[in-house]
Protein backbone atom coordinates (compact mmCIF):
# COMPACT_ATOMS: atom_id res chain seq x y z
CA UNK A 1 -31.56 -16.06 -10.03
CA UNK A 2 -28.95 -15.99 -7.30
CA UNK A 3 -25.75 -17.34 -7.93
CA UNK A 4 -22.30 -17.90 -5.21
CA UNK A 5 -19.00 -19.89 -6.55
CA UNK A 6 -17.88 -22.86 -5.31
CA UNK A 7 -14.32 -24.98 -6.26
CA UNK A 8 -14.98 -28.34 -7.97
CA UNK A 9 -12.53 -30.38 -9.79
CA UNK A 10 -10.22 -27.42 -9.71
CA UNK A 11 -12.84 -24.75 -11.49
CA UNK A 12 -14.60 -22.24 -10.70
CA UNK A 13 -18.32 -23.11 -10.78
CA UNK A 14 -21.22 -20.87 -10.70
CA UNK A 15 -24.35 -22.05 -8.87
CA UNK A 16 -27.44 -20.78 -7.56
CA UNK A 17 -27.29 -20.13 -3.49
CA UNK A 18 -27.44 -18.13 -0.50
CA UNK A 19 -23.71 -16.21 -0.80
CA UNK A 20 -24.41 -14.46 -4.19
CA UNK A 21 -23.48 -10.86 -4.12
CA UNK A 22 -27.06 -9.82 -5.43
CA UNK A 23 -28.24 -11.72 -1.70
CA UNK A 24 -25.08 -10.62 0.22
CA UNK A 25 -25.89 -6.55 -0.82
CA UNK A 26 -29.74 -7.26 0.09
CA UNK A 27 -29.32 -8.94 3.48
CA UNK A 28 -26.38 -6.26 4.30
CA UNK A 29 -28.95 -3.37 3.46
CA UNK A 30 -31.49 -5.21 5.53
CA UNK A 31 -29.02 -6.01 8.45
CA UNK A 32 -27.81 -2.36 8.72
CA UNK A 33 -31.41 -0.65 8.30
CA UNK A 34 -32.47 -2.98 11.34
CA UNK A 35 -29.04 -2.34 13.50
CA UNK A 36 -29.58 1.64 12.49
CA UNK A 37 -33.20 0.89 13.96
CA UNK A 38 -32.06 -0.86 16.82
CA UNK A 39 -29.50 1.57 17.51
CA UNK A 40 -31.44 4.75 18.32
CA UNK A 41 -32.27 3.89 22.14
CA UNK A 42 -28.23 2.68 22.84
CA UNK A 43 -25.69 5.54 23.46
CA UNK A 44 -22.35 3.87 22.84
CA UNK A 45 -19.06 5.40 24.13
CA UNK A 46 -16.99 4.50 21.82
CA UNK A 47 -13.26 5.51 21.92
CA UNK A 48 -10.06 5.30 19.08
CA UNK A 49 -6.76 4.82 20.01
CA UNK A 50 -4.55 6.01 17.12
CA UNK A 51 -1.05 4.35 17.46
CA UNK A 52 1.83 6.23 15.23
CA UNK A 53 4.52 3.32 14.56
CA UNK A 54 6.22 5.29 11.91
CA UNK A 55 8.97 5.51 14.25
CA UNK A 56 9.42 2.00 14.67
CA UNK A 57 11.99 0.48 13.10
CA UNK A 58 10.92 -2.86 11.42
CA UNK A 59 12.38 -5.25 10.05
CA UNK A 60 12.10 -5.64 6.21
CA UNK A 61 11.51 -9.31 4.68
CA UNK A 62 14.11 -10.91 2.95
CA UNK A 63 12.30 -12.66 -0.22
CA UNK A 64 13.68 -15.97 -1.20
C-alpha cells in the first residue's frame, strides 16, 4: 500500500496516493534509467561557473 500526507483539520493524515516515498523512489529510478537511456546519443556541453563571494562583505540580519 502506498501512502503520501496531506493537512486536514490541522493534522497530519496518512492516505494512500500517488506522492508516497515508496512511488516517488520507484518512478525516480524509472525516470533516471530512461533519461540515462535517452542520454547516450546527446553530447551535452555543459559548463560550471564557480563564483567565490567569500570576499563579499554581507550584511548580517538583525533578529527581532
Amino acid at each position: 500500500m502506498l501512502w503520501r500526507y496531506a493537512f486536514k483539520a490541522s493534522q497530519l493524515v496518512r492516505y494512500c496516493g500517488w506522492y508516497s516515498n515508496r512511488a516517488r523512489g520507484d518512478r525516480r529510478l524509472r525516470t533516471s534509467k530512461a533519461d540515462a537511456e535517452a542520454g547516450k546519443d546527446l553530447c551535452l556541453d555543459l559548463t560550471v561557473e564557480v563564483l567565490d563571494v567569500a570576499e563579499e562583505n554581507r550584511d548580517t540580519p538583525e533578529w527581532r
